[in-house]
PDB file of N, CA and C in Angstrom:
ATOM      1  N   UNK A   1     -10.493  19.511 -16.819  1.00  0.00           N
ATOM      2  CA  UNK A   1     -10.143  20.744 -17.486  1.00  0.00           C
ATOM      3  C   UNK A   1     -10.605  21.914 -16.647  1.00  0.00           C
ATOM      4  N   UNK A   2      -9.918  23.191 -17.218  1.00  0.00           N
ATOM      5  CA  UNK A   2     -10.294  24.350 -16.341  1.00  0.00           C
ATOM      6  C   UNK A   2     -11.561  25.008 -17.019  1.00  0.00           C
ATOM      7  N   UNK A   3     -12.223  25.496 -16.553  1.00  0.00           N
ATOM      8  CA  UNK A   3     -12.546  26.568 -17.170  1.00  0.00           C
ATOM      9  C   UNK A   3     -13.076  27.924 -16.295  1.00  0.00           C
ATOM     10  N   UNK A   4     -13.940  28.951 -16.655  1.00  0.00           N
ATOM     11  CA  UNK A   4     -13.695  30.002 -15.440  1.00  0.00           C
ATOM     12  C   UNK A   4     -15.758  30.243 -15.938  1.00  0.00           C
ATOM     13  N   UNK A   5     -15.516  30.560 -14.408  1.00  0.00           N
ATOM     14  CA  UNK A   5     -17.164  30.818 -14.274  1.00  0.00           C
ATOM     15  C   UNK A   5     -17.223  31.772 -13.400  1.00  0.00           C
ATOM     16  N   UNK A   6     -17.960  32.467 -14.207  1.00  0.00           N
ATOM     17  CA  UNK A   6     -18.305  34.288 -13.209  1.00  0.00           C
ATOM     18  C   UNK A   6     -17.607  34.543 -11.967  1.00  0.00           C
ATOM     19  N   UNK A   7     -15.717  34.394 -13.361  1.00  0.00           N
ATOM     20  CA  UNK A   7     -14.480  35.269 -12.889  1.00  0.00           C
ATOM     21  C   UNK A   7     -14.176  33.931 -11.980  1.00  0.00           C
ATOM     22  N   UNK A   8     -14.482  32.608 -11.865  1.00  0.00           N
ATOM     23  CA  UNK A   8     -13.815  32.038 -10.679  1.00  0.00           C
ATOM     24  C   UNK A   8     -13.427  30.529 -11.266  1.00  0.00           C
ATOM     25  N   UNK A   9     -11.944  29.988 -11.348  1.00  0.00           N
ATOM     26  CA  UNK A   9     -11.794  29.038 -12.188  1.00  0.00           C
ATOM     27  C   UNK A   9     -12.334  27.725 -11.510  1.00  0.00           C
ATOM     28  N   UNK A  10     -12.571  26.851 -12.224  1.00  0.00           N
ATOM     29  CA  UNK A  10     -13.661  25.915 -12.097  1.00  0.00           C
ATOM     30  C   UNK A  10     -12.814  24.513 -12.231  1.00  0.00           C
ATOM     31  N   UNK A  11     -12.722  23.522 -11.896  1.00  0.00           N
ATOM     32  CA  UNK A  11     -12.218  22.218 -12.552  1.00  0.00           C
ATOM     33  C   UNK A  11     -13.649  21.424 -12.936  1.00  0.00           C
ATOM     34  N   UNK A  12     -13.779  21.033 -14.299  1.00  0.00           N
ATOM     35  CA  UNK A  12     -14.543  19.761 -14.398  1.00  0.00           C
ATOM     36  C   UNK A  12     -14.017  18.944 -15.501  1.00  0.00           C
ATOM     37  N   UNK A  13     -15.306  17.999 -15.614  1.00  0.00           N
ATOM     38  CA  UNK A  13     -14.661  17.038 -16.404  1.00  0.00           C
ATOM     39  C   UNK A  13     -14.141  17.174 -17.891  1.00  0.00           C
ATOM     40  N   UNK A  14     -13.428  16.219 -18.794  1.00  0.00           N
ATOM     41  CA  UNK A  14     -13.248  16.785 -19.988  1.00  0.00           C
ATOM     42  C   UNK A  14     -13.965  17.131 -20.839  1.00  0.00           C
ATOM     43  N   UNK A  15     -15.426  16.159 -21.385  1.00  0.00           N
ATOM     44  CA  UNK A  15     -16.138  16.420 -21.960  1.00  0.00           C
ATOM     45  C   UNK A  15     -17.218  17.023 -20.836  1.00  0.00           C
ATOM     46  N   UNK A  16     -17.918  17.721 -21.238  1.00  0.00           N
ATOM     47  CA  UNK A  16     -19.175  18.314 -20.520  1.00  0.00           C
ATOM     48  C   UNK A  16     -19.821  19.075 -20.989  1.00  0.00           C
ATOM     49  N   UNK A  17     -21.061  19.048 -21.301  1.00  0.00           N
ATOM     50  CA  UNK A  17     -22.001  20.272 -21.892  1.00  0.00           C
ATOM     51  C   UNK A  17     -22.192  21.021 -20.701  1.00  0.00           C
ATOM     52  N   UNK A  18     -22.494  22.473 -21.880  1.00  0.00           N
ATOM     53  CA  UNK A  18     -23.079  23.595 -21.132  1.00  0.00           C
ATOM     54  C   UNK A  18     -24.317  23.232 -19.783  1.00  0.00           C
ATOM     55  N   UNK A  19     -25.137  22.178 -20.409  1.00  0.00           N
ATOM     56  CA  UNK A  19     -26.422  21.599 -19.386  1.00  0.00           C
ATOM     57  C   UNK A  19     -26.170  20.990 -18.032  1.00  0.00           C
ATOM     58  N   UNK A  20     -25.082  20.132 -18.123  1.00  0.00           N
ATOM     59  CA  UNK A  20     -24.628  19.057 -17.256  1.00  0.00           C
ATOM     60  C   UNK A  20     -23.586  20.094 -16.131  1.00  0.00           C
ATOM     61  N   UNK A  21     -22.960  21.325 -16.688  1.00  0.00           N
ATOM     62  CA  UNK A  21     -22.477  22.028 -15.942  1.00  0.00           C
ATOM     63  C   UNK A  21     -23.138  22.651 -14.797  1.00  0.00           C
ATOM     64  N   UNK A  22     -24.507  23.494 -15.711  1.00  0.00           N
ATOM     65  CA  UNK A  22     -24.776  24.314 -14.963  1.00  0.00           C
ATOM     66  C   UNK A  22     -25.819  23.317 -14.127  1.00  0.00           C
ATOM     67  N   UNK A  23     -26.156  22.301 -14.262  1.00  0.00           N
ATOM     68  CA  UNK A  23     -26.681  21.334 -12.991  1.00  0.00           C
ATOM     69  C   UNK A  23     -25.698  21.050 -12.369  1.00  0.00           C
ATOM     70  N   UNK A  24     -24.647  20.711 -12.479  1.00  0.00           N
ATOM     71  CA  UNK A  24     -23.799  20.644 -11.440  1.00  0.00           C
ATOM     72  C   UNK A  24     -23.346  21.698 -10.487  1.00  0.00           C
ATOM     73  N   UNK A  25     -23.162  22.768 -11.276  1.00  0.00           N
ATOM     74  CA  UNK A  25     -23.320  23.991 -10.385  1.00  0.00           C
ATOM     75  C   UNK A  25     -24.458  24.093  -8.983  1.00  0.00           C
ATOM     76  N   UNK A  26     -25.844  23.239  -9.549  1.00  0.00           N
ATOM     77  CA  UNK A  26     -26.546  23.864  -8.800  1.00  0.00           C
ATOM     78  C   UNK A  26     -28.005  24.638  -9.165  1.00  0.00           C
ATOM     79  N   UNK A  27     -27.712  25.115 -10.704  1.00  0.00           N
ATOM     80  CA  UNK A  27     -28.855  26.075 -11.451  1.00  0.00           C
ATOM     81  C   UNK A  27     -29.330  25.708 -11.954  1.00  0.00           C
ATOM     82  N   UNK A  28     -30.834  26.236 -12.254  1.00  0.00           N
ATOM     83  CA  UNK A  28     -32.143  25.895 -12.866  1.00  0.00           C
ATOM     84  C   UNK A  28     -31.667  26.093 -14.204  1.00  0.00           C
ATOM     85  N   UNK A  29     -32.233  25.289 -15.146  1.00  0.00           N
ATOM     86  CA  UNK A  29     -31.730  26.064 -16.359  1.00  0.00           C
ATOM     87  C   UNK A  29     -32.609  27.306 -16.699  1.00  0.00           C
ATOM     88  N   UNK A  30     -34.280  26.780 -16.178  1.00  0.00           N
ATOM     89  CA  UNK A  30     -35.423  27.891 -16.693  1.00  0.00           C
ATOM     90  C   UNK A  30     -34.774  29.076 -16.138  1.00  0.00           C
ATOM     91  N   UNK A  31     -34.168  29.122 -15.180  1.00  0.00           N
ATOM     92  CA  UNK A  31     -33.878  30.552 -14.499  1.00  0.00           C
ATOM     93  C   UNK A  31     -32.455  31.506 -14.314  1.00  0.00           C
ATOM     94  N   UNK A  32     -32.200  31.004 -15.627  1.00  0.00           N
ATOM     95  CA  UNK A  32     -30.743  31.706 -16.118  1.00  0.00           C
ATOM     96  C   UNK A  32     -30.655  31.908 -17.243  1.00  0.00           C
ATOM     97  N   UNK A  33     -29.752  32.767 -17.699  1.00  0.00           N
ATOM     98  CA  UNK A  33     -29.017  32.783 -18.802  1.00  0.00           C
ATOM     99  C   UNK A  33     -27.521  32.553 -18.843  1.00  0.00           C
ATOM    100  N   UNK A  34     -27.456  32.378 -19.936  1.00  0.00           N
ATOM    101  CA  UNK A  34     -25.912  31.795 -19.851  1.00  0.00           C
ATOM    102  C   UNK A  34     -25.233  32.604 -21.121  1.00  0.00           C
ATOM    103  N   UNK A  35     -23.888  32.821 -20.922  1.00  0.00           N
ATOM    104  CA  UNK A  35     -22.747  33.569 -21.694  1.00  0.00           C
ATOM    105  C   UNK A  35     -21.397  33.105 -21.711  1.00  0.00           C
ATOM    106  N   UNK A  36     -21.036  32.695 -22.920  1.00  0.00           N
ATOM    107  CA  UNK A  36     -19.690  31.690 -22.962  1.00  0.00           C
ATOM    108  C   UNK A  36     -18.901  32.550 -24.234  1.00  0.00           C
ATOM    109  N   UNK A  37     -18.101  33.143 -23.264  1.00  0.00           N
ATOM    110  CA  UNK A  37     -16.530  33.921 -24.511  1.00  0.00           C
ATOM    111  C   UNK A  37     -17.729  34.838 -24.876  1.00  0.00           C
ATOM    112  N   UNK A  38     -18.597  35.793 -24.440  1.00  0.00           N
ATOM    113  CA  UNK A  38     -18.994  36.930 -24.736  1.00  0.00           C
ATOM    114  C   UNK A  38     -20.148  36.774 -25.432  1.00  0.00           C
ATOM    115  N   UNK A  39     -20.331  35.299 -25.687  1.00  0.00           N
ATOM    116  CA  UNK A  39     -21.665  35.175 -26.469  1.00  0.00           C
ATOM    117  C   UNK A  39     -22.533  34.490 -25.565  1.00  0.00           C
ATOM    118  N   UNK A  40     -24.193  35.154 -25.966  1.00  0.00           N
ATOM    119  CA  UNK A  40     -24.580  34.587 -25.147  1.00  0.00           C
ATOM    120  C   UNK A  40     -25.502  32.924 -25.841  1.00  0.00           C
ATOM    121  N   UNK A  41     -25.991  31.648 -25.129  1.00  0.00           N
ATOM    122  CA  UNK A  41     -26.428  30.661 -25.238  1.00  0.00           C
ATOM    123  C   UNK A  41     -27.660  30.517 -25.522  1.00  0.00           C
ATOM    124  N   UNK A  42     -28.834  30.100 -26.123  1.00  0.00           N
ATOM    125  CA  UNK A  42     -29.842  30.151 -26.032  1.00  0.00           C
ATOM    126  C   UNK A  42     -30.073  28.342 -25.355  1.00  0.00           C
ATOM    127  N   UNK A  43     -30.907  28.346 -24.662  1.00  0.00           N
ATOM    128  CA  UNK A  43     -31.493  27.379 -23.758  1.00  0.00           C
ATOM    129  C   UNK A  43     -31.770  25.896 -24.567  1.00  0.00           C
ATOM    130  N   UNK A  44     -31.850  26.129 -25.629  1.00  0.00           N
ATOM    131  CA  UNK A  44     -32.322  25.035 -26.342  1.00  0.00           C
ATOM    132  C   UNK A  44     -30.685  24.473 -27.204  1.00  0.00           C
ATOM    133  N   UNK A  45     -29.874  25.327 -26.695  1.00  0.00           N
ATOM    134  CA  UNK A  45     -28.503  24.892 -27.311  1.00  0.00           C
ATOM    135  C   UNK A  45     -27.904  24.383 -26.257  1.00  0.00           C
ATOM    136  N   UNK A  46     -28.059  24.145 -24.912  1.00  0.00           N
ATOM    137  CA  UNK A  46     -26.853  23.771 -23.618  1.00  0.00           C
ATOM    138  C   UNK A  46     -27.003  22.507 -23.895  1.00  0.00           C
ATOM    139  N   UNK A  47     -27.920  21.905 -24.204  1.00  0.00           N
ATOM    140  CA  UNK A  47     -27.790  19.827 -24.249  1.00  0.00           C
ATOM    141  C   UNK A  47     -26.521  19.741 -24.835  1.00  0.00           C
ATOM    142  N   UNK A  48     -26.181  20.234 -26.391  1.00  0.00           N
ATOM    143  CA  UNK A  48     -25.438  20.055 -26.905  1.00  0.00           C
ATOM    144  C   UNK A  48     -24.294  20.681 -26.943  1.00  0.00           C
ATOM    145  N   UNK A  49     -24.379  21.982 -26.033  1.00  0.00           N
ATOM    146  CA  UNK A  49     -23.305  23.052 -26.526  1.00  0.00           C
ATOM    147  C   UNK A  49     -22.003  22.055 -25.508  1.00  0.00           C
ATOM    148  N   UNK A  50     -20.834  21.875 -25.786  1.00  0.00           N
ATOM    149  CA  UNK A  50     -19.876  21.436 -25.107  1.00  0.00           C
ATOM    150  C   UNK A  50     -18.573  22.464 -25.068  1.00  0.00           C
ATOM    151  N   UNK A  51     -18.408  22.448 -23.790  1.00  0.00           N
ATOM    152  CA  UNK A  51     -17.159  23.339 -23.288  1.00  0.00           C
ATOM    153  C   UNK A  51     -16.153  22.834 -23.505  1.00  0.00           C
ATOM    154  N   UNK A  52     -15.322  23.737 -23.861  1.00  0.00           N
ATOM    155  CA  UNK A  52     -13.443  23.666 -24.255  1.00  0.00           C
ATOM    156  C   UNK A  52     -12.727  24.102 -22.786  1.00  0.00           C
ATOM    157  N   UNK A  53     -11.573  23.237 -22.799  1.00  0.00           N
ATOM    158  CA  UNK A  53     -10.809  24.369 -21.554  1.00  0.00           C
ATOM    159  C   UNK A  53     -10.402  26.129 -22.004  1.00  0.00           C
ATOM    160  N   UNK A  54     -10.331  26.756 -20.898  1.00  0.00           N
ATOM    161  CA  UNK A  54     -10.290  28.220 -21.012  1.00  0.00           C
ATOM    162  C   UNK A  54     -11.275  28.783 -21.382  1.00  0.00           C
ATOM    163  N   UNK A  55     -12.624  28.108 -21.849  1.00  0.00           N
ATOM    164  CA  UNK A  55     -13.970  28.902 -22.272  1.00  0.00           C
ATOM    165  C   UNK A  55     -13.863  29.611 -20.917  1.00  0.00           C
ATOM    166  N   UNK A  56     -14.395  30.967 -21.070  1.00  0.00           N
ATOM    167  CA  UNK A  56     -14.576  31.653 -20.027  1.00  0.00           C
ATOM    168  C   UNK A  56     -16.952  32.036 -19.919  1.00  0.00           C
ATOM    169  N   UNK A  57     -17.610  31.633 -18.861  1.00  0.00           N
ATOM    170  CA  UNK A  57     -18.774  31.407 -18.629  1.00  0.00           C
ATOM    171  C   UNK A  57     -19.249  32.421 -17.881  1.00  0.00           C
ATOM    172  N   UNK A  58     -20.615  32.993 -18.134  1.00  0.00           N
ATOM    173  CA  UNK A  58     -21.077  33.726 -17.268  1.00  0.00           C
ATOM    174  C   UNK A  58     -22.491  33.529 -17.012  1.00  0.00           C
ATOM    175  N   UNK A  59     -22.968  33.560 -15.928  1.00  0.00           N
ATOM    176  CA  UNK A  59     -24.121  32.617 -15.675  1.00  0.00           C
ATOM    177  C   UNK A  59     -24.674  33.778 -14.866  1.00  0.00           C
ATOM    178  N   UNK A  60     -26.099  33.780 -15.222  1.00  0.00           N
ATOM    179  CA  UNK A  60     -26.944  35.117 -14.429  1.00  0.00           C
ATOM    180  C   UNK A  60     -28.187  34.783 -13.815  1.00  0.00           C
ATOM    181  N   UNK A  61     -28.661  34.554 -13.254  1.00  0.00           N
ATOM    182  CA  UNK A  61     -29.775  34.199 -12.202  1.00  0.00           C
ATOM    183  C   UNK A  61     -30.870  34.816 -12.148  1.00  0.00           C
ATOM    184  N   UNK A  62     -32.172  34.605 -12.428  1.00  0.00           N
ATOM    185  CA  UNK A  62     -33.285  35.429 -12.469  1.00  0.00           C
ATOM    186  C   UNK A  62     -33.824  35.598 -11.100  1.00  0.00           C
ATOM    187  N   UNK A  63     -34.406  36.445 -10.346  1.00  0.00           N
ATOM    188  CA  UNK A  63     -35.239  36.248  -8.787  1.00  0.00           C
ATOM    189  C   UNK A  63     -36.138  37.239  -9.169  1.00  0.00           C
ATOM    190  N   UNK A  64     -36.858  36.403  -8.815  1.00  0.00           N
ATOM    191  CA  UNK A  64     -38.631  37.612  -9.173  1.00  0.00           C
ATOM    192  C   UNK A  64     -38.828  38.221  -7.491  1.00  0.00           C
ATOM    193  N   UNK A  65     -39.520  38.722  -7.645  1.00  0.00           N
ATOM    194  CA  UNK A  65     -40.004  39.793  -6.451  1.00  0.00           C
ATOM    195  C   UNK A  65     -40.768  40.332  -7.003  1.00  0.00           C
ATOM    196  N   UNK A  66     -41.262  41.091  -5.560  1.00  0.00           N
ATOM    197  CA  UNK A  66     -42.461  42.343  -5.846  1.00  0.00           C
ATOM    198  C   UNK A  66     -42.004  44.128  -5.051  1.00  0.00           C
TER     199      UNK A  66
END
């Protein structure tokens, strides 16, 4: 299925949680937030939250500095 991730369409599998995505992506979960169709996710919901095709995702990255 498609779906689109910060503006860029994505292919994965049919079933897939929010969790299993954004490891596949690559991302920490501690160090993001996540936003699906304008809402945003709380961290303790991605195990279970499961994506539809056309959900549209937005994924934001924390970097600390000084």
């Amino acid at each position: 299925m498609e779906i689109v991730v910060n503006g860029e369409t994505t292919e994965c599998e049919e079933i897939i949680t929010l969790e299993a995505l954004v490891g596949k992506l690559g991302y920490q979960k501690n160090r993001i937030a996540a936003e699906v169709n304008g809402e945003i996710v709380t961290k303790s919901e991605y195990e279970n939250f499961i994506l539809k095709p056309a959900d549209k995702l937005e994924i934001v990255s924390f970097v600390g500095g000084g």
